[in-house]
C-alpha atoms as a PDB file:
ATOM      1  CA  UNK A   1      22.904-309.412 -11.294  1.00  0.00           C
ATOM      2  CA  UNK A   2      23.891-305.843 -12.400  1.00  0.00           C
ATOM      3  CA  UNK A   3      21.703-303.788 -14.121  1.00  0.00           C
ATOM      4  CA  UNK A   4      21.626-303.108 -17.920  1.00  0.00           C
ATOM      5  CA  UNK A   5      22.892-299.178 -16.755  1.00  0.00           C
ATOM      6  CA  UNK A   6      25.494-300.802 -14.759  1.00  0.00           C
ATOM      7  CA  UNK A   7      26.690-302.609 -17.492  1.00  0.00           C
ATOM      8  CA  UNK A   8      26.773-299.886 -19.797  1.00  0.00           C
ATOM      9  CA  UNK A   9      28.389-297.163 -17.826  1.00  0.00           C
ATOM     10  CA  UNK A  10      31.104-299.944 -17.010  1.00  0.00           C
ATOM     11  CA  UNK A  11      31.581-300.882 -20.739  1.00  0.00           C
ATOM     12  CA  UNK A  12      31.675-296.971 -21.593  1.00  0.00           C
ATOM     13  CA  UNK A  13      34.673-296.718 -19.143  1.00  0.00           C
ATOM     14  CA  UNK A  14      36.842-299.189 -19.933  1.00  0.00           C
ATOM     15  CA  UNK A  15      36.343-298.289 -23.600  1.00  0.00           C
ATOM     16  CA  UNK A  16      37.238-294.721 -22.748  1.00  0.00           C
ATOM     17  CA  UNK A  17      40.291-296.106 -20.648  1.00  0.00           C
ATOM     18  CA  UNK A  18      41.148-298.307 -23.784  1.00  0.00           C
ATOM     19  CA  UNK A  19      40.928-295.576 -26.131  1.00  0.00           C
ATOM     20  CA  UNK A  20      42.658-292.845 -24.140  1.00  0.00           C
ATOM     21  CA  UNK A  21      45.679-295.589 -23.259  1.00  0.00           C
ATOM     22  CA  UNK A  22      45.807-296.203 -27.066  1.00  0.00           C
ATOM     23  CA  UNK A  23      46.038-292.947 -27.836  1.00  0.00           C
ATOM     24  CA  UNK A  24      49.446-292.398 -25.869  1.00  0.00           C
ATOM     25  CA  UNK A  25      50.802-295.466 -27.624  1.00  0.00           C
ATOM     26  CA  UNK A  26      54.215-294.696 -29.986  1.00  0.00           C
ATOM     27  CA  UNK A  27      53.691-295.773 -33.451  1.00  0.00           C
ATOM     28  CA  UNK A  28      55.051-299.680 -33.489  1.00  0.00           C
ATOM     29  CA  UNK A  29      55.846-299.084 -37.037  1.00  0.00           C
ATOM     30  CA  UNK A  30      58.665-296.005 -35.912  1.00  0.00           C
ATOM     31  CA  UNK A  31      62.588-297.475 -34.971  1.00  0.00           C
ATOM     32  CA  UNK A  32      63.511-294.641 -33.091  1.00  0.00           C
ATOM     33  CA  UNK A  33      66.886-295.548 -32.782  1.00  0.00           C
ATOM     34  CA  UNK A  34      67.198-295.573 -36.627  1.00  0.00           C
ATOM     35  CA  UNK A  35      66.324-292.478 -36.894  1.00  0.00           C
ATOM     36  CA  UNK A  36      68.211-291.100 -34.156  1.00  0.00           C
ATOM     37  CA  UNK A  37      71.218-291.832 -36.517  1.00  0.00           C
ATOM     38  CA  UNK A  38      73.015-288.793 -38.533  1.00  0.00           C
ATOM     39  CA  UNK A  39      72.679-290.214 -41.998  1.00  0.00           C
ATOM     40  CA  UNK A  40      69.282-290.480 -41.303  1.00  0.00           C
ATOM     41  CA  UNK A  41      68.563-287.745 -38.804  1.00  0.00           C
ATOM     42  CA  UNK A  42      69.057-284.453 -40.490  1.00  0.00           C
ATOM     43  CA  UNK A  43      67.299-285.773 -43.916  1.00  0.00           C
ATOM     44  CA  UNK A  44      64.071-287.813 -42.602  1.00  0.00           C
ATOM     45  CA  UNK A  45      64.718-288.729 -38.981  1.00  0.00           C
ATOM     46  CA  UNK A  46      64.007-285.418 -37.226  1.00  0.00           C
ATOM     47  CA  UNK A  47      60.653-284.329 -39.627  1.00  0.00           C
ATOM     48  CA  UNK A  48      59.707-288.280 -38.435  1.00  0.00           C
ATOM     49  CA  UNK A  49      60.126-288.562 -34.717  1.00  0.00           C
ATOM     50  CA  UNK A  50      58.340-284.397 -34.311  1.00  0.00           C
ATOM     51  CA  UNK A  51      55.552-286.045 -36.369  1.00  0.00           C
ATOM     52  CA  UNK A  52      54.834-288.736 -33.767  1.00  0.00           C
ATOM     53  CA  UNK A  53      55.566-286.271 -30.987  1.00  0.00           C
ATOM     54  CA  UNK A  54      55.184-286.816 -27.189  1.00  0.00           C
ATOM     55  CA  UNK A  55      54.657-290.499 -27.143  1.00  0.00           C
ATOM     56  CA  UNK A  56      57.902-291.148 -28.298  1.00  0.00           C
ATOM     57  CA  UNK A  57      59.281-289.782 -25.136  1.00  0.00           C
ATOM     58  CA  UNK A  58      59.601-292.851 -23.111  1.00  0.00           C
ATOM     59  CA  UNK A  59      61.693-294.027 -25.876  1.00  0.00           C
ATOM     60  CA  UNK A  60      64.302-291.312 -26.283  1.00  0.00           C
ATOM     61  CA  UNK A  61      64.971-290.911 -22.757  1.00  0.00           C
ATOM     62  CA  UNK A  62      65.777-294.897 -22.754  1.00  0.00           C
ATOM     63  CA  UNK A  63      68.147-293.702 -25.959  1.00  0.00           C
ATOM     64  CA  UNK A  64      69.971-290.815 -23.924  1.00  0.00           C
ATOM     65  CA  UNK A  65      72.303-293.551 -22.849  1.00  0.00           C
ATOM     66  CA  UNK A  66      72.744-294.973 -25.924  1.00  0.00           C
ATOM     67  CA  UNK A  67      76.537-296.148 -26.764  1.00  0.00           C
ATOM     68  CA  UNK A  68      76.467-294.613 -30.004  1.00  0.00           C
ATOM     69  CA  UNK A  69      76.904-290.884 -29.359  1.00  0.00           C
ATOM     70  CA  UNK A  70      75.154-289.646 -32.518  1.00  0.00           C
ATOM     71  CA  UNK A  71      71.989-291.246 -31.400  1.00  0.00           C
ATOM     72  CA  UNK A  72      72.495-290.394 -27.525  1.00  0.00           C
ATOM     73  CA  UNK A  73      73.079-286.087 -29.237  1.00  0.00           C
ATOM     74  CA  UNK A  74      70.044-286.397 -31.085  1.00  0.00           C
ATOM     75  CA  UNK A  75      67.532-287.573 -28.343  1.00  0.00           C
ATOM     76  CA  UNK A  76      68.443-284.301 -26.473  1.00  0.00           C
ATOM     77  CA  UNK A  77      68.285-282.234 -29.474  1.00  0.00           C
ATOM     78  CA  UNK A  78      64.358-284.442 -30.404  1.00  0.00           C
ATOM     79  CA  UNK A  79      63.864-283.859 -26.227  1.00  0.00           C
ATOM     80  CA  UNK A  80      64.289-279.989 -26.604  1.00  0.00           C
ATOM     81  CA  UNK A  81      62.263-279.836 -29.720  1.00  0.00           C
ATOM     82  CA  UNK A  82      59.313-281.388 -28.688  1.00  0.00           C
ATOM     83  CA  UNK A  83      59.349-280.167 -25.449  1.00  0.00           C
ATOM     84  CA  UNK A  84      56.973-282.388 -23.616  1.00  0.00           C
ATOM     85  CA  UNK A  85      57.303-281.664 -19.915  1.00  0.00           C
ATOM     86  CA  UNK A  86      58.346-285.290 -18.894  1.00  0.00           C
ATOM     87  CA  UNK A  87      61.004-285.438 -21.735  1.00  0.00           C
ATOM     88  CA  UNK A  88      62.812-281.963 -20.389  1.00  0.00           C
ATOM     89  CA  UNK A  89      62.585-283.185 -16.590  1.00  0.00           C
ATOM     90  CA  UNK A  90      64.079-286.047 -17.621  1.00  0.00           C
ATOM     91  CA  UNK A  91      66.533-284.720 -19.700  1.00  0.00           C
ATOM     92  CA  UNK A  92      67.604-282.212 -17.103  1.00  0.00           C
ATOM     93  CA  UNK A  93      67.732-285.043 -14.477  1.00  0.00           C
ATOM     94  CA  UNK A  94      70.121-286.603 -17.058  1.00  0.00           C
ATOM     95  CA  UNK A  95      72.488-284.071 -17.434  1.00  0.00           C
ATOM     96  CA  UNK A  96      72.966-284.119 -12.982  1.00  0.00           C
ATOM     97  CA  UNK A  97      73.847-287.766 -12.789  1.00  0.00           C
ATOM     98  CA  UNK A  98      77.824-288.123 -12.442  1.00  0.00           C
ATOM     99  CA  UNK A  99      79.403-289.109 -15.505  1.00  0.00           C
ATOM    100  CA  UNK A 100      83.283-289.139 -17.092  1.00  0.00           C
ATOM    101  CA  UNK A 101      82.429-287.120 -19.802  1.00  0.00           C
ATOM    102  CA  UNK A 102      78.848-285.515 -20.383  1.00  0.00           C
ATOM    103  CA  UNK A 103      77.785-284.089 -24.242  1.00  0.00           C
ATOM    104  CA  UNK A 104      75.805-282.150 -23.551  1.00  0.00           C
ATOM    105  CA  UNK A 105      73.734-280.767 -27.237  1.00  0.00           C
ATOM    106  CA  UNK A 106      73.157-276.789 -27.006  1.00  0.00           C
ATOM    107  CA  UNK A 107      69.323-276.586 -28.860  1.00  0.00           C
ATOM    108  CA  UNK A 108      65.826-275.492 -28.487  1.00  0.00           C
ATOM    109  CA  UNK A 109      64.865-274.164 -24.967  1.00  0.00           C
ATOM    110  CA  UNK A 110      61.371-274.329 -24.621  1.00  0.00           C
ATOM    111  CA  UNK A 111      59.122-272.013 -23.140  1.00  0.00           C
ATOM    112  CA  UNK A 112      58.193-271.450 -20.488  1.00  0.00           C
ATOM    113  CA  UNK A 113      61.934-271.515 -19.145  1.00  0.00           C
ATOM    114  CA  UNK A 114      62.544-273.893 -15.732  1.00  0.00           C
ATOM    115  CA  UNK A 115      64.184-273.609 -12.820  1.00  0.00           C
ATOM    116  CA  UNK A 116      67.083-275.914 -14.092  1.00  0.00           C
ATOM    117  CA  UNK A 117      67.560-273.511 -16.631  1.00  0.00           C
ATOM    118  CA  UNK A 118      67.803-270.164 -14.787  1.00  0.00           C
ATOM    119  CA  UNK A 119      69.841-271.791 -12.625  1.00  0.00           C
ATOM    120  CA  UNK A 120      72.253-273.595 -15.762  1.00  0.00           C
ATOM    121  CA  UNK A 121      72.482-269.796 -16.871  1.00  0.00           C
ATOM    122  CA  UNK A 122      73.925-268.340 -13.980  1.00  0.00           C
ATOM    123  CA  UNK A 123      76.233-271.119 -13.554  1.00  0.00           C
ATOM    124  CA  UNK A 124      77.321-271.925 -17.225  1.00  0.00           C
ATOM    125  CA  UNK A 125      76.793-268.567 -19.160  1.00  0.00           C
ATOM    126  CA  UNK A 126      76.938-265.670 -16.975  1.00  0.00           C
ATOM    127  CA  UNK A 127      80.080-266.991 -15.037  1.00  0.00           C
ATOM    128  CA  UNK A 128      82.188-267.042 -18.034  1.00  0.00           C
ATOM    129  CA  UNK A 129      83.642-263.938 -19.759  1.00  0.00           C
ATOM    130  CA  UNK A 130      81.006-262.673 -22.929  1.00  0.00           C
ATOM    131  CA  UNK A 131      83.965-263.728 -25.118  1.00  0.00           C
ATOM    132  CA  UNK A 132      83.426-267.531 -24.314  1.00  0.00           C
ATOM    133  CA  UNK A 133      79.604-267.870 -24.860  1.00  0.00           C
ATOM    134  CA  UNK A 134      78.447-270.045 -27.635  1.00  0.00           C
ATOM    135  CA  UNK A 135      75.866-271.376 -29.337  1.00  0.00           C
ATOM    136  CA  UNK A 136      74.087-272.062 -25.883  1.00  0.00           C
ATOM    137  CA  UNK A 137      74.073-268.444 -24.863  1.00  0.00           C
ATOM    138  CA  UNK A 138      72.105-267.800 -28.665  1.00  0.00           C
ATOM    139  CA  UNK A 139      69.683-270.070 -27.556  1.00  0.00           C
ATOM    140  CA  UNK A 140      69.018-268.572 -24.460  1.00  0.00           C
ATOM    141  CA  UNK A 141      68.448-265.167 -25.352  1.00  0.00           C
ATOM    142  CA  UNK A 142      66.248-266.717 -27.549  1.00  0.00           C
ATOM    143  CA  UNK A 143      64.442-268.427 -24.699  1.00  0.00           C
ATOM    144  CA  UNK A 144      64.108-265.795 -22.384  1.00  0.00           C
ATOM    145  CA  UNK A 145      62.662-263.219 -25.208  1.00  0.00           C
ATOM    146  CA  UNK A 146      60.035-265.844 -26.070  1.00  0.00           C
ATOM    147  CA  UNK A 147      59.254-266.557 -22.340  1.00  0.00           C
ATOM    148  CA  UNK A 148      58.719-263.134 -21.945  1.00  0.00           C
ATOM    149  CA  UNK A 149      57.830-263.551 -18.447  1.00  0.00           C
ATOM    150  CA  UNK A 150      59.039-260.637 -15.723  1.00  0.00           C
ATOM    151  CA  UNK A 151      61.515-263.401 -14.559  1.00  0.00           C
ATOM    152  CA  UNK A 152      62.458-264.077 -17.839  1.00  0.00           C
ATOM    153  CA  UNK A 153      63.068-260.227 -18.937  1.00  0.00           C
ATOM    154  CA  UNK A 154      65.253-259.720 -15.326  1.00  0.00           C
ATOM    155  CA  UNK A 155      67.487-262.441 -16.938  1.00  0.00           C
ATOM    156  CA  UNK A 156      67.351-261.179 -20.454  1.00  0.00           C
ATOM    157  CA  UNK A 157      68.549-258.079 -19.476  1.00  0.00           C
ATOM    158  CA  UNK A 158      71.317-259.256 -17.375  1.00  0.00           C
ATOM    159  CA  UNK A 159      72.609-261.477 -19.593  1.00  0.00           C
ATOM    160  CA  UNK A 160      72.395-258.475 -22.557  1.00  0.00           C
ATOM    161  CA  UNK A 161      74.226-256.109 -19.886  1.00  0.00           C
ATOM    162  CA  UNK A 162      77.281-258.638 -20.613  1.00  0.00           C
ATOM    163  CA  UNK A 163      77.211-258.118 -24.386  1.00  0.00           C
ATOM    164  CA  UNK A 164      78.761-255.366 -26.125  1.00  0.00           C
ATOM    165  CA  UNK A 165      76.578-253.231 -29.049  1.00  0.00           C
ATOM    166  CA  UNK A 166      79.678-254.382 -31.639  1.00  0.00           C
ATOM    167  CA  UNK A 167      77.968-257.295 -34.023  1.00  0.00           C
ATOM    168  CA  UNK A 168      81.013-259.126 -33.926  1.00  0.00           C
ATOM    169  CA  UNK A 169      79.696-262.478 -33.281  1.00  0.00           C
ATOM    170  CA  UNK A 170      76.483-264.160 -33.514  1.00  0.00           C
ATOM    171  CA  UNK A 171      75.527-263.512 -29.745  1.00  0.00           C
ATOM    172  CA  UNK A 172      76.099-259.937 -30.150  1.00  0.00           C
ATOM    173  CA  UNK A 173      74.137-259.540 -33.305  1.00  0.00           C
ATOM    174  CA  UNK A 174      71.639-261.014 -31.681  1.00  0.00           C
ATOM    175  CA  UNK A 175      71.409-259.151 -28.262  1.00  0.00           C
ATOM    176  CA  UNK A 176      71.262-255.792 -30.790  1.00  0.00           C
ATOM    177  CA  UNK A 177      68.387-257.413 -32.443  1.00  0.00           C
ATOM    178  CA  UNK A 178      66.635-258.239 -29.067  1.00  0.00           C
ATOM    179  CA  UNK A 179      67.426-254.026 -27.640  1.00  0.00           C
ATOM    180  CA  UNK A 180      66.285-252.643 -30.900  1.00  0.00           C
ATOM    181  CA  UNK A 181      62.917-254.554 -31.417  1.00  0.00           C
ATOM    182  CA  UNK A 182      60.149-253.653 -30.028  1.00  0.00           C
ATOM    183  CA  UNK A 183      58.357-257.213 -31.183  1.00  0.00           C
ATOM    184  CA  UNK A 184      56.622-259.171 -28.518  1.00  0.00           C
ATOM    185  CA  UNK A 185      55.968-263.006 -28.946  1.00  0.00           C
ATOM    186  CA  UNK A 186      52.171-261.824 -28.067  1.00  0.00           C
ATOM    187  CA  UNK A 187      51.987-261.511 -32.049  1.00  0.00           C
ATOM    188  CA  UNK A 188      50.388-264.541 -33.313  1.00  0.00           C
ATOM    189  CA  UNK A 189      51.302-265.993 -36.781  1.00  0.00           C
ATOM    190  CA  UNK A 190      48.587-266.848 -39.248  1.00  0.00           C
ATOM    191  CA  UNK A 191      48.412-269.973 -41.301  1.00  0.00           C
ATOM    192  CA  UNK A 192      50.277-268.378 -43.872  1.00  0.00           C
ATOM    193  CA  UNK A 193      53.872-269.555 -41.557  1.00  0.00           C
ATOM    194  CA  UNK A 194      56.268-269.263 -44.117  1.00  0.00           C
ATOM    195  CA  UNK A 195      55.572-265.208 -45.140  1.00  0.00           C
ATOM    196  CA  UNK A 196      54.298-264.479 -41.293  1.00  0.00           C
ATOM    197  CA  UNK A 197      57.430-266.056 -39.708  1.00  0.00           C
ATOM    198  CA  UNK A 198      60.088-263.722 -41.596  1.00  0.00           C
ATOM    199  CA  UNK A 199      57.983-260.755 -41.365  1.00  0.00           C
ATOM    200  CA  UNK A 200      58.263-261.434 -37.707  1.00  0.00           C
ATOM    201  CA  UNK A 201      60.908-262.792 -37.098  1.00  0.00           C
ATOM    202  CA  UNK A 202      63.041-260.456 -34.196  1.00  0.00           C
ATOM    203  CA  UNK A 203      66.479-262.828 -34.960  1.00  0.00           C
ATOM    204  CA  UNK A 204      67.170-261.790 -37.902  1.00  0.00           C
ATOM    205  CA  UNK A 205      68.364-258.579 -39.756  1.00  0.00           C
ATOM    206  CA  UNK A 206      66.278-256.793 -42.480  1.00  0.00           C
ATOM    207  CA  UNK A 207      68.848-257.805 -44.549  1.00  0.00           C
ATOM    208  CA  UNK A 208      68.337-261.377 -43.422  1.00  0.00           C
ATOM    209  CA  UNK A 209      64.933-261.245 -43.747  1.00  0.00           C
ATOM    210  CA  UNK A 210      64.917-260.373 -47.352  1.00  0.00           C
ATOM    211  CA  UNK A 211      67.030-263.022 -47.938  1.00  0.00           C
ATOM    212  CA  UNK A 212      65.730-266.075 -46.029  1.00  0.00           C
ATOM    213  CA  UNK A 213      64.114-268.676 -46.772  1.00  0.00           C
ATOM    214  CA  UNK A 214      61.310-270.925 -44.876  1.00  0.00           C
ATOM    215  CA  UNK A 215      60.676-274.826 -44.917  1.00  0.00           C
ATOM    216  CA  UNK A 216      58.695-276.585 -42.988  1.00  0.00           C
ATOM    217  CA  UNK A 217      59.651-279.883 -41.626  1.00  0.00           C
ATOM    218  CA  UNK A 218      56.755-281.214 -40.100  1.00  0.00           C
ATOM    219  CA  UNK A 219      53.823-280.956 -38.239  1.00  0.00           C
ATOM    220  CA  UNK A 220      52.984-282.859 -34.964  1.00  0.00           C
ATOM    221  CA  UNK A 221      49.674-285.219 -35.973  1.00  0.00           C
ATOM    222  CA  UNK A 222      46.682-283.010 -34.337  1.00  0.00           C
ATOM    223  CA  UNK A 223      48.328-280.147 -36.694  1.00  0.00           C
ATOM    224  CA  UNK A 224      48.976-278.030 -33.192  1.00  0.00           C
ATOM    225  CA  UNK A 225      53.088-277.631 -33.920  1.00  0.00           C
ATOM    226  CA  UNK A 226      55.302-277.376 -36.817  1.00  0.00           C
ATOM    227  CA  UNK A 227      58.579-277.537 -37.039  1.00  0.00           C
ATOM    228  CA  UNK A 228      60.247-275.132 -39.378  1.00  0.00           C
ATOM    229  CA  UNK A 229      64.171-273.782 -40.530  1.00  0.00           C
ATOM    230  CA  UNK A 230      64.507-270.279 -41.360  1.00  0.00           C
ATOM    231  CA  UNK A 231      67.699-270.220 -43.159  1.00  0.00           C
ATOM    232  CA  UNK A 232      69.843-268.031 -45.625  1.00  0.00           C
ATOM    233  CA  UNK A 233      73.029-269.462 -47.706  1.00  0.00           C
ATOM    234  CA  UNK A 234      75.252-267.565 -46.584  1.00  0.00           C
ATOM    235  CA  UNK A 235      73.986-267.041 -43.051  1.00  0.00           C
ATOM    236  CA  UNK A 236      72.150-268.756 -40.286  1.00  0.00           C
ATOM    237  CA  UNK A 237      69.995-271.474 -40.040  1.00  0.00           C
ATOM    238  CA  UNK A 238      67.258-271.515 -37.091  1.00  0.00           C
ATOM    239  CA  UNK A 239      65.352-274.720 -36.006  1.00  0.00           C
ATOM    240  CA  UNK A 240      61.685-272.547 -34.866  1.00  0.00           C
ATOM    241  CA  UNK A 241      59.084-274.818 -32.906  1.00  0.00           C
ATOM    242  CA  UNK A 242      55.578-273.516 -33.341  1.00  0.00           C
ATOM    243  CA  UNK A 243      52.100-273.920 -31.280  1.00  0.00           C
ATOM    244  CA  UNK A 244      48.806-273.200 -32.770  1.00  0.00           C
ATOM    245  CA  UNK A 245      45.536-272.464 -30.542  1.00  0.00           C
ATOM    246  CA  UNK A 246      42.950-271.855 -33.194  1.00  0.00           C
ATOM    247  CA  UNK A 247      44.230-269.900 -35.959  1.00  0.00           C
ATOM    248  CA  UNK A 248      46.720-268.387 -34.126  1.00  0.00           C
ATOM    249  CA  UNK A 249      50.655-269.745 -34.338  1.00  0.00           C
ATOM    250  CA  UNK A 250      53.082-268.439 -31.473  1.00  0.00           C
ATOM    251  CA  UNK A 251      56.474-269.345 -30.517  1.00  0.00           C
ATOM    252  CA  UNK A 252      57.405-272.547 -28.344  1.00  0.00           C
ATOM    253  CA  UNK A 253      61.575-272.219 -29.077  1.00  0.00           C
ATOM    254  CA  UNK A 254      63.570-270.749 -31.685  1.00  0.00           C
ATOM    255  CA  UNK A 255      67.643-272.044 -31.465  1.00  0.00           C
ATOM    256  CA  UNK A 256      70.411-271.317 -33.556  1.00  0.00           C
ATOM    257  CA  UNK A 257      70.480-274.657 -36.042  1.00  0.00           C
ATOM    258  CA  UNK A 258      73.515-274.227 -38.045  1.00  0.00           C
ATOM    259  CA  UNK A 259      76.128-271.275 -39.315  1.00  0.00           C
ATOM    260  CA  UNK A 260      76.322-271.345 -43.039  1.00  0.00           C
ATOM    261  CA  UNK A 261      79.430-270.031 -44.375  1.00  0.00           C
END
């Protein structure tokens, strides 16, 4: 017969196995695919799935092959956002399997950058003339500024080497932006995101900043990320991802949302 120690140490695990398997449970209540869908996705859907966060994973990797294209575009785009390690692998793993015709969404690139996507730079970005970069190469200057690593900075400033000072286009506004400031993503935000975040923000112009304006969309359920837009009228609109240790808010990806015109 075991001992009344035994038992107890063997009831404290599997509670502690219980709780901790419960805990990476997705909300039943939460239709993913519903949400994935653009009349829902831009007003509700997006705030929604960020709020339940990395257990919804499994789901919208499943939903990457979804028929509907809308809902297949905005699992990447939720996959980016939240960044969760197992989403992006997956995701990337995605985007190598043989296909007629691959969408692939340009969004957030979270930090720290991969592999994949030093690699996906070289091969996609930096092989085409400045002229042809797009949204994608915005979000990668982005990236690499936030990474901030020396492996990150060697690829920053090759890829800025390729843009001319003219602010012509967004890219090149940017990449003046990025040689002119001296901010580091080493600054940490206080709670106070939505005067902290424009005061700080290295994308935009001080022109911009005067004239932007900050919502935010969600938080993840521990409060730890939030999900904000920095946007202007007649401007840009940026989709920022934010991580909090302590009081301190820092940047996990910042990618060009929308062009307002």
């Amino acid at each position: 017969m075991s001992s009344p120690v035994y038992r107890f140490v063997a009831a404290w695990f599997l509670t502690a196995a219980f709780a901790s398997q419960s805990t990476q449970q997705p909300n039943a209540s939460v239709n993913v695919e519903a949400l994935l869908h653009d009349d829902i996705f831009r007003s509700s859907g997006m705030a929604k799935i960020f709020e339940e966060g990395s257990p919804l994973v499994p789901q919208l990797i499943v939903l990457l092959n979804d028929h509907d294209e809308s809902v297949s575009d905005n699992a990447q785009l939720m996959l980016r956002t939240i960044g969760d390690a197992r989403g992006i692998q997956a995701l990337q793993d995605w985007y190598q399997q043989p296909r007629p015709v691959l969408r692939m969404v340009s969004g957030p690139v979270p930090s720290p950058l991969t592999d994949w996507d030093y690699k996906h730079i070289e091969s996609a970005i930096l092989s085409r003339p400045y002229q042809e970069w797009k949204t994608e190469a915005v979000n990668y200057l982005l990236a690499l500024f936030v990474d901030g690593s020396p492996k990150a900075d060697q690829m920053l400033k090759k890829m800025l080497n390729e843009v001319p000072a003219d602010g012509l286009t967004v890219v090149s506004n940017l990449a003046d932006r990025i040689r002119d400031n001296s901010y580091r993503t080493e600054r940490c935000f206080s709670a106070v995101i939505e005067k902290e975040i424009v005061e700080g923000a290295f994308f935009l112009s001080p022109a911009e900043k005067k004239r932007s304006v900050v919502k935010i969309l969600a938080y993840d359920e521990e409060h730890r990320r939030a999900l904000v837009t920095v946007s202007q009228t007649f401007g840009n609109t940026f989709l920022v991802v934010l991580s909090r240790a302590e009081s301190c808010w820092q940047y996990q990806s910042i990618s060009l949302y929308s062009v307002n015109n």
